[in-house]
PDB file of N, CA and C in Angstrom:
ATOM      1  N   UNK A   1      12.993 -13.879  -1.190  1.00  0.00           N
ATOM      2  CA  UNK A   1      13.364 -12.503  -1.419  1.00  0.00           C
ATOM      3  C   UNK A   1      14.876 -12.332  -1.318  1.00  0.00           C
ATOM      4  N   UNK A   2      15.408 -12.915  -0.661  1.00  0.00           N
ATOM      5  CA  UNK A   2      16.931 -12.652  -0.295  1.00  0.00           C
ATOM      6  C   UNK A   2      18.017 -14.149  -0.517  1.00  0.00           C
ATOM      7  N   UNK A   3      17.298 -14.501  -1.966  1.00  0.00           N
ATOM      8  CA  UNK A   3      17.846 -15.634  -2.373  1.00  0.00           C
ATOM      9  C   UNK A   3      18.577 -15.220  -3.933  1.00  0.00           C
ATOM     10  N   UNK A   4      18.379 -13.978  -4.118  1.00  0.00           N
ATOM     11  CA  UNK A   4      19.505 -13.390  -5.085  1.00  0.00           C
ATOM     12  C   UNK A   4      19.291 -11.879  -4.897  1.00  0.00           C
ATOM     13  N   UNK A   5      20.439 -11.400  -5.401  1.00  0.00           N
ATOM     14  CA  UNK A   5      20.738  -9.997  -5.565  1.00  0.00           C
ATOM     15  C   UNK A   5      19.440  -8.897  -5.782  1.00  0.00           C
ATOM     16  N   UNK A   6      19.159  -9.547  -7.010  1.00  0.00           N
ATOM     17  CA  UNK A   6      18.237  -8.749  -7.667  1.00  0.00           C
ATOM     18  C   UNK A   6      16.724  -8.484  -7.144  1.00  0.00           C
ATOM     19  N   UNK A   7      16.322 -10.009  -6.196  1.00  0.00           N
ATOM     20  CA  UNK A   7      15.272  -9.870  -5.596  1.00  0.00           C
ATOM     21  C   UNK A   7      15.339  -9.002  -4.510  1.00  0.00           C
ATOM     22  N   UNK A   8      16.364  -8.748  -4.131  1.00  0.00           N
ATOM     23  CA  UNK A   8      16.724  -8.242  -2.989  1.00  0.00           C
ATOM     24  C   UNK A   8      16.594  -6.731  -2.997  1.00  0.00           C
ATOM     25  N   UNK A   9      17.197  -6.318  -4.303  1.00  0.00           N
ATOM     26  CA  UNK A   9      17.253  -4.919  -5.250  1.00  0.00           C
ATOM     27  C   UNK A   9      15.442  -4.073  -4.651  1.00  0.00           C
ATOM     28  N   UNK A  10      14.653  -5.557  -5.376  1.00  0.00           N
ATOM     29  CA  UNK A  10      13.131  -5.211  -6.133  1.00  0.00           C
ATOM     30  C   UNK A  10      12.853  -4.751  -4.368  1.00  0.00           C
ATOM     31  N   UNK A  11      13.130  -5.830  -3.508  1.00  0.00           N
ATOM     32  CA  UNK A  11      12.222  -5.738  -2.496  1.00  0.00           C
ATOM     33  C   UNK A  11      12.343  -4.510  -1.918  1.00  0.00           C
ATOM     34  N   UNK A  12      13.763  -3.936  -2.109  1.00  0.00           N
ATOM     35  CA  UNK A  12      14.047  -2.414  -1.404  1.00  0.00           C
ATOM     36  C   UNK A  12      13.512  -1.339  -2.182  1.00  0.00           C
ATOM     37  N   UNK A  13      13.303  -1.234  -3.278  1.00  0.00           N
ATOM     38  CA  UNK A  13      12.910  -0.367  -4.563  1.00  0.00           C
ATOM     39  C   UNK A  13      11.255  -0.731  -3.712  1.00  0.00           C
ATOM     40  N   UNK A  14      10.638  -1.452  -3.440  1.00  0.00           N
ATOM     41  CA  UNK A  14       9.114  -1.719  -3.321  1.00  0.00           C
ATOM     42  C   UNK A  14       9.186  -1.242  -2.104  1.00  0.00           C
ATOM     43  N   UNK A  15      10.132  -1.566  -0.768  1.00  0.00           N
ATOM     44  CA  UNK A  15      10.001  -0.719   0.744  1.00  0.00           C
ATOM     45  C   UNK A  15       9.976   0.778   0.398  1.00  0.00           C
ATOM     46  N   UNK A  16      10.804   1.199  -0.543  1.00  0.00           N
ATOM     47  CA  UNK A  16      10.783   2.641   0.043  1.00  0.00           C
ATOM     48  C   UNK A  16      10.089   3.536  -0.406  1.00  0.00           C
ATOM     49  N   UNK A  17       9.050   2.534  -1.387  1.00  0.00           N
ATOM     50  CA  UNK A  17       7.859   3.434  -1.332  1.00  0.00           C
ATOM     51  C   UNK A  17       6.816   3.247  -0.372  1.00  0.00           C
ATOM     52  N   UNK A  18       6.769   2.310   0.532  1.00  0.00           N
ATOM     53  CA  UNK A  18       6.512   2.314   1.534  1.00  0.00           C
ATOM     54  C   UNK A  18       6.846   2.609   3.449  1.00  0.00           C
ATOM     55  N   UNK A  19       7.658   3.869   2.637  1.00  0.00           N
ATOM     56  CA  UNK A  19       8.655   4.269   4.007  1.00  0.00           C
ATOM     57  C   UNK A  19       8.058   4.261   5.324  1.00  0.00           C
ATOM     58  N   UNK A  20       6.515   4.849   5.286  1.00  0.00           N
ATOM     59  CA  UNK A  20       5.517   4.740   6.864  1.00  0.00           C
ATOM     60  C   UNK A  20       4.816   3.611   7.311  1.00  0.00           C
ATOM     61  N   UNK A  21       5.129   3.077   6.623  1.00  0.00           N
ATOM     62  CA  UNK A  21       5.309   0.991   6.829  1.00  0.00           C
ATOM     63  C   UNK A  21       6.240   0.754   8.146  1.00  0.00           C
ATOM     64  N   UNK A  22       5.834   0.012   8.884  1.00  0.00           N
ATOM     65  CA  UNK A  22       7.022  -0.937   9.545  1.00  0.00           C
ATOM     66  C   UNK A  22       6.887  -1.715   8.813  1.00  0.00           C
ATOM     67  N   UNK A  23       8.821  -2.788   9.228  1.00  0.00           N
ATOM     68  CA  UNK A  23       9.432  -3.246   7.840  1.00  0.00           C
ATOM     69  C   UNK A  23       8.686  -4.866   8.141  1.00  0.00           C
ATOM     70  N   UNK A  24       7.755  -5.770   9.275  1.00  0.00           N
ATOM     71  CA  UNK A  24       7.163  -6.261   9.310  1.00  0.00           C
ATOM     72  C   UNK A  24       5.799  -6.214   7.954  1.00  0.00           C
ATOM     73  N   UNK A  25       5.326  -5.152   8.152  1.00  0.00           N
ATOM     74  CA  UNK A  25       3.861  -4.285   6.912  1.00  0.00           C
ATOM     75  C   UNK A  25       4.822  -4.503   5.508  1.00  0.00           C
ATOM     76  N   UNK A  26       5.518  -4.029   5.535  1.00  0.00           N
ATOM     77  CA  UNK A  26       6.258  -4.022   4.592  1.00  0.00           C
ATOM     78  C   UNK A  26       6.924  -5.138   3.543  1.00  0.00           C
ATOM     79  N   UNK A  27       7.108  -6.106   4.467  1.00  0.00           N
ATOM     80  CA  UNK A  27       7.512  -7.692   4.347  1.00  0.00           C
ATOM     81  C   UNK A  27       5.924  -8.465   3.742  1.00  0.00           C
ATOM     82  N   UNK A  28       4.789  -7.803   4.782  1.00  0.00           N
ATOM     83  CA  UNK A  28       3.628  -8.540   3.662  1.00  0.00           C
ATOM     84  C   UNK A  28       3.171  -7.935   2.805  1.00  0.00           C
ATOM     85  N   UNK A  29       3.492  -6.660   2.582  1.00  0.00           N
ATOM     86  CA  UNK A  29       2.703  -6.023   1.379  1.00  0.00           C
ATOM     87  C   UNK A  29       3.754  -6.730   0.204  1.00  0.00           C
ATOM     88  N   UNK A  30       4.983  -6.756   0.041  1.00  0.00           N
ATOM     89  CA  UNK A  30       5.700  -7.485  -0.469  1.00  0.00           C
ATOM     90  C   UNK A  30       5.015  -8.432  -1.144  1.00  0.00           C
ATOM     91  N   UNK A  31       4.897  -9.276  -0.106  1.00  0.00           N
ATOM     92  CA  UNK A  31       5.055 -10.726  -0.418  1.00  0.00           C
ATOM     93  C   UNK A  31       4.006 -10.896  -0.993  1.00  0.00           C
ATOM     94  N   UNK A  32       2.663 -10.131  -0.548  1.00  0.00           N
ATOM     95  CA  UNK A  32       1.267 -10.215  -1.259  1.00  0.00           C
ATOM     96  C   UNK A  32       1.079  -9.480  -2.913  1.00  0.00           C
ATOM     97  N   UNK A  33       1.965  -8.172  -2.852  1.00  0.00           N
ATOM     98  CA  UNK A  33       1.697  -7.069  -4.193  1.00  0.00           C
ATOM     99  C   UNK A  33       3.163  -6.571  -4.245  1.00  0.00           C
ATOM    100  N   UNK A  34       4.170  -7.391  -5.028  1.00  0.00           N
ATOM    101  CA  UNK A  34       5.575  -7.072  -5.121  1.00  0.00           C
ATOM    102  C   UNK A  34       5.398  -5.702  -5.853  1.00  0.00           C
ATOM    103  N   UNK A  35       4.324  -5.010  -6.667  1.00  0.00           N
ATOM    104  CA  UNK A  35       4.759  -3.667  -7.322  1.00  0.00           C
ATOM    105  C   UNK A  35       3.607  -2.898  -7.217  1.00  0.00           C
ATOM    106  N   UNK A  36       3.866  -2.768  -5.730  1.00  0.00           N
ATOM    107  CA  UNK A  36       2.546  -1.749  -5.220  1.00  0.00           C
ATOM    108  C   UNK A  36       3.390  -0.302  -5.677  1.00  0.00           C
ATOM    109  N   UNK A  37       2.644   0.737  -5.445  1.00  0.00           N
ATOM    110  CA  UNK A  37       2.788   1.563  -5.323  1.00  0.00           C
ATOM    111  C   UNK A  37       3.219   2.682  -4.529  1.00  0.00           C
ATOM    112  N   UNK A  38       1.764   2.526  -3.913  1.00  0.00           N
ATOM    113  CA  UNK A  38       1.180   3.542  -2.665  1.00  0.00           C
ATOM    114  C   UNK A  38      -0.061   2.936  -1.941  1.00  0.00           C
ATOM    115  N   UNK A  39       0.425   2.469  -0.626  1.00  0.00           N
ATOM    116  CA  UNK A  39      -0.947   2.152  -0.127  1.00  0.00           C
ATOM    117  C   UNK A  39      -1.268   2.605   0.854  1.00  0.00           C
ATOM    118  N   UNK A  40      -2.837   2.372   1.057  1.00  0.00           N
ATOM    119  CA  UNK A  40      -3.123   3.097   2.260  1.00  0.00           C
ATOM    120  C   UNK A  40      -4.347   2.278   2.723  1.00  0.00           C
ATOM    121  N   UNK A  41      -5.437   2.558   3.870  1.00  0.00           N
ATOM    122  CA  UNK A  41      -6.501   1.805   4.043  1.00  0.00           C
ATOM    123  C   UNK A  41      -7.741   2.593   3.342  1.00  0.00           C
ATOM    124  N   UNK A  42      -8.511   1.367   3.478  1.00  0.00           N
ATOM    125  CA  UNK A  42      -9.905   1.941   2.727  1.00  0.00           C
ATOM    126  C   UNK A  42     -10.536   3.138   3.337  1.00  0.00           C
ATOM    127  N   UNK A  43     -10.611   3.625   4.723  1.00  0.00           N
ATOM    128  CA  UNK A  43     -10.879   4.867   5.230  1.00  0.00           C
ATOM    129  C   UNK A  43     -10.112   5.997   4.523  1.00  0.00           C
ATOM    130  N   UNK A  44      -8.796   5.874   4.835  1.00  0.00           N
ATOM    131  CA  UNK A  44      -7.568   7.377   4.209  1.00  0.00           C
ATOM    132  C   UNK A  44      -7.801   7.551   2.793  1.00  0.00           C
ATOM    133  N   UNK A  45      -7.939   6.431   2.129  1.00  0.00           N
ATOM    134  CA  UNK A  45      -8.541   6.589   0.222  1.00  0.00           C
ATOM    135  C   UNK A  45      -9.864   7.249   0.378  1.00  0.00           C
ATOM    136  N   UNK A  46     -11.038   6.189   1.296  1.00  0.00           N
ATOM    137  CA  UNK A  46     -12.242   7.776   1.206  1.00  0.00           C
ATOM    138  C   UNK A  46     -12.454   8.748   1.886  1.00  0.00           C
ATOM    139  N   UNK A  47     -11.794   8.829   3.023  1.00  0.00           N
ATOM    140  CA  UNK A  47     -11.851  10.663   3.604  1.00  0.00           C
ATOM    141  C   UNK A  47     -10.776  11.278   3.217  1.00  0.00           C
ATOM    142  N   UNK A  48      -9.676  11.385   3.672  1.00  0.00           N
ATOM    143  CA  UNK A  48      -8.672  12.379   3.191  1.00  0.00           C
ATOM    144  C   UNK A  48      -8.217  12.243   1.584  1.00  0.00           C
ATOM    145  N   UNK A  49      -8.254  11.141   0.965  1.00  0.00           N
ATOM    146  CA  UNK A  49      -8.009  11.531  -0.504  1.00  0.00           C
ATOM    147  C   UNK A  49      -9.319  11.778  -1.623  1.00  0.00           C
ATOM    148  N   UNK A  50     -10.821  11.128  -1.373  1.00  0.00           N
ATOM    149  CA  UNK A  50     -11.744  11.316  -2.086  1.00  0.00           C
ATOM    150  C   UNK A  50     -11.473  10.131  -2.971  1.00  0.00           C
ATOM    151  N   UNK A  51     -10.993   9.411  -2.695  1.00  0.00           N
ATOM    152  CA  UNK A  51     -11.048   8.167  -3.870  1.00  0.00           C
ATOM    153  C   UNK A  51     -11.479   7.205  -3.460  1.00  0.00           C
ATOM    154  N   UNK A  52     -12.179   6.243  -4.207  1.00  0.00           N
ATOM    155  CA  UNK A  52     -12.909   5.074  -4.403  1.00  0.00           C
ATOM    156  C   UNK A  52     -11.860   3.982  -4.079  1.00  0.00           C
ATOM    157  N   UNK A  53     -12.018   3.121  -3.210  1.00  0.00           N
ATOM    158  CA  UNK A  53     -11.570   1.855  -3.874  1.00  0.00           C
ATOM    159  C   UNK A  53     -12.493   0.935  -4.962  1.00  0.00           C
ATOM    160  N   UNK A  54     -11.945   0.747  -5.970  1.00  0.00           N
ATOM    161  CA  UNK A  54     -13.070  -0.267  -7.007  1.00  0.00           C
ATOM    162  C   UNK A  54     -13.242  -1.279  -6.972  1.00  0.00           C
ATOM    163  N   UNK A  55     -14.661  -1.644  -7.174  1.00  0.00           N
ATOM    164  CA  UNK A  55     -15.378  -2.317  -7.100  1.00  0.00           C
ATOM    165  C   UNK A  55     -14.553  -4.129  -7.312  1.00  0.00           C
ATOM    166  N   UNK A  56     -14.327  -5.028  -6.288  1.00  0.00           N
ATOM    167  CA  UNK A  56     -13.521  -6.303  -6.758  1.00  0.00           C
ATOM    168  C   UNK A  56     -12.303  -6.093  -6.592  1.00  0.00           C
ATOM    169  N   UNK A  57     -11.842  -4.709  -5.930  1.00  0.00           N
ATOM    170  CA  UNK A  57     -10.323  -5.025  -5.602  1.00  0.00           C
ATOM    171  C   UNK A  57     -10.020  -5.853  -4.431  1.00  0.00           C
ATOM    172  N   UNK A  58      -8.805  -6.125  -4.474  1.00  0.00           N
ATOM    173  CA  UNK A  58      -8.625  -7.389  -3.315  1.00  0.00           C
ATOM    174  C   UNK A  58      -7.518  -6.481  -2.624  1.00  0.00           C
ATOM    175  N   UNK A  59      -7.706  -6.847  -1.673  1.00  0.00           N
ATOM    176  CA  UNK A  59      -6.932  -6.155  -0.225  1.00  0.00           C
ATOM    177  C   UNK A  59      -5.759  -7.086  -0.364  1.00  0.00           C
ATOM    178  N   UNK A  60      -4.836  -5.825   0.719  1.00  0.00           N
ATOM    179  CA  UNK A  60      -3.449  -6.464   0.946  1.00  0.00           C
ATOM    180  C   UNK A  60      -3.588  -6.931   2.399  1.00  0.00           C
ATOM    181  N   UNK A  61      -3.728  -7.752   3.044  1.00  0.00           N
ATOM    182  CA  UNK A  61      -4.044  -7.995   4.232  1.00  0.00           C
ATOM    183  C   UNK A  61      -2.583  -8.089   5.095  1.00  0.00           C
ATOM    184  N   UNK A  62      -2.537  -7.092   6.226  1.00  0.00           N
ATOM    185  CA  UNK A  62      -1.464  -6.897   7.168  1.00  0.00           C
ATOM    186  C   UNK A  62      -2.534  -7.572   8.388  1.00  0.00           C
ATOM    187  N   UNK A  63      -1.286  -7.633   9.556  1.00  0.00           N
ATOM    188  CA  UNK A  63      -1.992  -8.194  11.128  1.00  0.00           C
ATOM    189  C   UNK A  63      -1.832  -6.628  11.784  1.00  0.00           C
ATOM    190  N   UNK A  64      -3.032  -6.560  12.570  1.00  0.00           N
ATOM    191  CA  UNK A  64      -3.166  -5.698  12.800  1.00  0.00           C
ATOM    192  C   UNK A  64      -3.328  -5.763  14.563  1.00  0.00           C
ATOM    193  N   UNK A  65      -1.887  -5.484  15.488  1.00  0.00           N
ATOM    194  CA  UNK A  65      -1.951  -6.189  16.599  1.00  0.00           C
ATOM    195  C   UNK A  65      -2.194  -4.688  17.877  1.00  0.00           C
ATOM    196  N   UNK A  66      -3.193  -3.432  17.373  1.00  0.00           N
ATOM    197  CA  UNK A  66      -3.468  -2.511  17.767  1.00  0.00           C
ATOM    198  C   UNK A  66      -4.208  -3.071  19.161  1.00  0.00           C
ATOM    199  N   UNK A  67      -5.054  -4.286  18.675  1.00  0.00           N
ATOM    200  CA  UNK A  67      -6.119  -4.427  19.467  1.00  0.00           C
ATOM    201  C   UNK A  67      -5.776  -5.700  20.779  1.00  0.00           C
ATOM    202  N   UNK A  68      -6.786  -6.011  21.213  1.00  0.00           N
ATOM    203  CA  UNK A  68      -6.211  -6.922  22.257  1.00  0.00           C
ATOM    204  C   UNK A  68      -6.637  -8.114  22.023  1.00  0.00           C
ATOM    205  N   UNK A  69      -7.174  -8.597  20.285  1.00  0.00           N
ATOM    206  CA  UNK A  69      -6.555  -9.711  19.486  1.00  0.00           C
ATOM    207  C   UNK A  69      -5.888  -9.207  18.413  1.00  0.00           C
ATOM    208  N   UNK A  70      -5.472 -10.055  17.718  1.00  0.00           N
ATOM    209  CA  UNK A  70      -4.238  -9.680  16.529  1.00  0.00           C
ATOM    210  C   UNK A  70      -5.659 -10.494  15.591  1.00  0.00           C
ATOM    211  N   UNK A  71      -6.107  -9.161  14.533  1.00  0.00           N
ATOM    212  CA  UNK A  71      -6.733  -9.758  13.692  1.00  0.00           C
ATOM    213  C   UNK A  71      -5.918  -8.864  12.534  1.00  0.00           C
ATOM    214  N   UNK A  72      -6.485  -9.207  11.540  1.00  0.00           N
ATOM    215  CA  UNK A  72      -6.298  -8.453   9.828  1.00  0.00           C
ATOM    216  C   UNK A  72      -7.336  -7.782   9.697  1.00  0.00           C
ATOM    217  N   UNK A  73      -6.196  -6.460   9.256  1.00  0.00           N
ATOM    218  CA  UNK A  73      -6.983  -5.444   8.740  1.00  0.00           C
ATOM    219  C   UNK A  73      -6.440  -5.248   6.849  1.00  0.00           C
ATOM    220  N   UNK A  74      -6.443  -4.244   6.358  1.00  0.00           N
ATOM    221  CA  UNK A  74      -6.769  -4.491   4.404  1.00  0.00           C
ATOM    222  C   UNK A  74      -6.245  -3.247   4.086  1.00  0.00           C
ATOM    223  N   UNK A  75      -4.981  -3.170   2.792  1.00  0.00           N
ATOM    224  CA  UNK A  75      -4.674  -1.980   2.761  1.00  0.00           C
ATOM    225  C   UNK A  75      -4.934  -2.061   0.764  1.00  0.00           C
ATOM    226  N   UNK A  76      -5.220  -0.887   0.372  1.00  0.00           N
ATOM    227  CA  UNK A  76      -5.304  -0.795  -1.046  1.00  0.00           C
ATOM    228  C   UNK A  76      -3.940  -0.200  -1.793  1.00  0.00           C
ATOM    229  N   UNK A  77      -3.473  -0.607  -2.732  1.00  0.00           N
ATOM    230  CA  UNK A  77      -2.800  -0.187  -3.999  1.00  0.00           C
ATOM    231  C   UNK A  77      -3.237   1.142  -4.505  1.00  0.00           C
ATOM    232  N   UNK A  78      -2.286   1.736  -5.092  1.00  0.00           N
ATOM    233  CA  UNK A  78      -3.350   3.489  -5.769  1.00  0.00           C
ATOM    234  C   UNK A  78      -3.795   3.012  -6.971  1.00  0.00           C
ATOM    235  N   UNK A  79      -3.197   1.746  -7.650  1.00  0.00           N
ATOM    236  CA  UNK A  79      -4.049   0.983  -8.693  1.00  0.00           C
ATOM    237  C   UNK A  79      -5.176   0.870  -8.650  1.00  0.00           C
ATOM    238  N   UNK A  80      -5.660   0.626  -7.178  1.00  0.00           N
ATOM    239  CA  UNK A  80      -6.832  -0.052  -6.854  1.00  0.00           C
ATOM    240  C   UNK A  80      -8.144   1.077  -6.672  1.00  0.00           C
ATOM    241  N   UNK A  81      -7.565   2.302  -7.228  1.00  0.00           N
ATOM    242  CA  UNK A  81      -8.826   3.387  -6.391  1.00  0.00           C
ATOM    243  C   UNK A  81      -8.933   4.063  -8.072  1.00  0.00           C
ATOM    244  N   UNK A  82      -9.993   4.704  -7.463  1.00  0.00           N
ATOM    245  CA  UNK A  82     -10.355   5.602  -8.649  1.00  0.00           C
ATOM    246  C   UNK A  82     -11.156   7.351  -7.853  1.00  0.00           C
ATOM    247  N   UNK A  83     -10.804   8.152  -8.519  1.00  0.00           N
ATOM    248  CA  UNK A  83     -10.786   9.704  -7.526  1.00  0.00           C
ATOM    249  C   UNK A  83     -12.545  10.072  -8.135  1.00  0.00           C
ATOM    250  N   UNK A  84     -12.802  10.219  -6.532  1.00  0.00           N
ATOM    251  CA  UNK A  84     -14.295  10.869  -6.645  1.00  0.00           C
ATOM    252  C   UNK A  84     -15.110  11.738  -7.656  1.00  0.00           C
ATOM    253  N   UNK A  85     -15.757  11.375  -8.216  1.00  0.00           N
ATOM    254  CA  UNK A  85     -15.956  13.025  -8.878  1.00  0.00           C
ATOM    255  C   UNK A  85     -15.789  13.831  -8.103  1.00  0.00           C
ATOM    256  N   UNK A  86     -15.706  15.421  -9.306  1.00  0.00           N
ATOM    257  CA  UNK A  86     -15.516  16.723  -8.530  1.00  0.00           C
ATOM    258  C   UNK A  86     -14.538  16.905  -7.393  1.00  0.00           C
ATOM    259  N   UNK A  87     -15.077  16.146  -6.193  1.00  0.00           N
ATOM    260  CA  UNK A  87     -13.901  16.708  -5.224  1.00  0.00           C
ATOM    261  C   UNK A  87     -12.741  16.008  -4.694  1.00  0.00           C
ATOM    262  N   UNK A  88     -12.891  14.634  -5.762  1.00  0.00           N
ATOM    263  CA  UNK A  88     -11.464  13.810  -5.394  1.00  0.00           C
ATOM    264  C   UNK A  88     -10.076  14.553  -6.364  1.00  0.00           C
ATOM    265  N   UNK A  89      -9.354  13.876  -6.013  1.00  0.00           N
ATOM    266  CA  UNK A  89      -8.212  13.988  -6.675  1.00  0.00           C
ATOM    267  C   UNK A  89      -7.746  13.097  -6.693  1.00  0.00           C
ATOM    268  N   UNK A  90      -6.087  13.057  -7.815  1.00  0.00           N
ATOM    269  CA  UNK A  90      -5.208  11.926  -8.285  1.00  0.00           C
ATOM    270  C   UNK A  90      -4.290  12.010  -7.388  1.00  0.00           C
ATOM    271  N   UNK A  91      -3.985  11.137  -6.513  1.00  0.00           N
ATOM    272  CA  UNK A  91      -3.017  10.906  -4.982  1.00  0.00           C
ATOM    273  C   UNK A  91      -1.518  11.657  -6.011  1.00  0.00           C
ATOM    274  N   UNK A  92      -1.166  12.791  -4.860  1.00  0.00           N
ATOM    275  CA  UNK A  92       0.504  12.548  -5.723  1.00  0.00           C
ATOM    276  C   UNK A  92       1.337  11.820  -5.078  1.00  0.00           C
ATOM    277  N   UNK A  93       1.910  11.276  -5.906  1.00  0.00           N
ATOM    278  CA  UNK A  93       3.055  10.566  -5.719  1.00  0.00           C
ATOM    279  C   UNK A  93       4.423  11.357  -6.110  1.00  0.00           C
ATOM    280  N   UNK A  94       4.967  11.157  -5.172  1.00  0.00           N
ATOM    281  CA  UNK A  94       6.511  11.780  -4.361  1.00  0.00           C
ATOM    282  C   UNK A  94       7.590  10.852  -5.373  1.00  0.00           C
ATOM    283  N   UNK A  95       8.945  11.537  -5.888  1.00  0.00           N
ATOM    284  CA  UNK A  95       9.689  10.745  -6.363  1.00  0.00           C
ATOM    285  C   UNK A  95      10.964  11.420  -6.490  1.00  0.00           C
ATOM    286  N   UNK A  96      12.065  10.963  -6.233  1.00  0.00           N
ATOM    287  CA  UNK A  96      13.418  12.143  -6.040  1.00  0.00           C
ATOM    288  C   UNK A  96      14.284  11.891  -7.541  1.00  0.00           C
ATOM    289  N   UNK A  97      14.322  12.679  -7.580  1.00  0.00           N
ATOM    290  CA  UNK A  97      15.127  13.123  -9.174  1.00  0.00           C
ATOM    291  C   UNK A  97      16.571  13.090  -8.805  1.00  0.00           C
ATOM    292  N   UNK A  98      17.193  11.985  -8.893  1.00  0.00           N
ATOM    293  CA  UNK A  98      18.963  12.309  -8.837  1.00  0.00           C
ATOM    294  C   UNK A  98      19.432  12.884 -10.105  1.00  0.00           C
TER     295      UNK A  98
END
């Protein structure tokens, strides 16, 4: 990542859409899905947004050291979902207009 300019560019353009990331989370969502989006876990896609993750998507796997082992837990892409009928919706996505 920090073996030229430009990779260096991508990797910050890809953090700061992941601003509620620590830059650890951030470093593997990277390294796993260089042009994620928006991610979140499979719970926050089906309760608070109403969206599906689909069927065969593959997780971004972070360590998840909440617990009192460090296992992996799985975060999805907004690629990766599709919005409920009726009462889902299309996640918005935030973007600053210079």
């Amino acid at each position: 990542m920090a073996q030229s300019e430009d990779n260096w560019k991508h990797y910050l353009t890809t953090a700061a859409r992941l601003y509620k990331y620590p830059f650890n989370e951030q470093m593997l969502i990277y390294a796993q899905r260089p042009d994620v989006t928006a991610c979140a876990s499979l719970e926050t896609w089906n309760e608070k947004m109403n969206c599906w993750v689909n069927r065969g998507a593959k997780g971004i796997a972070l360590i998840d050291t909440d617990s009192e082992r460090p296992r992996l837990k799985y975060v999805f892409d907004v690629s990766d979902v599709h919005k409920a009928r009726r009462i889902g919706r299309a996640p918005y996505l935030w973007e600053l207009i210079l």
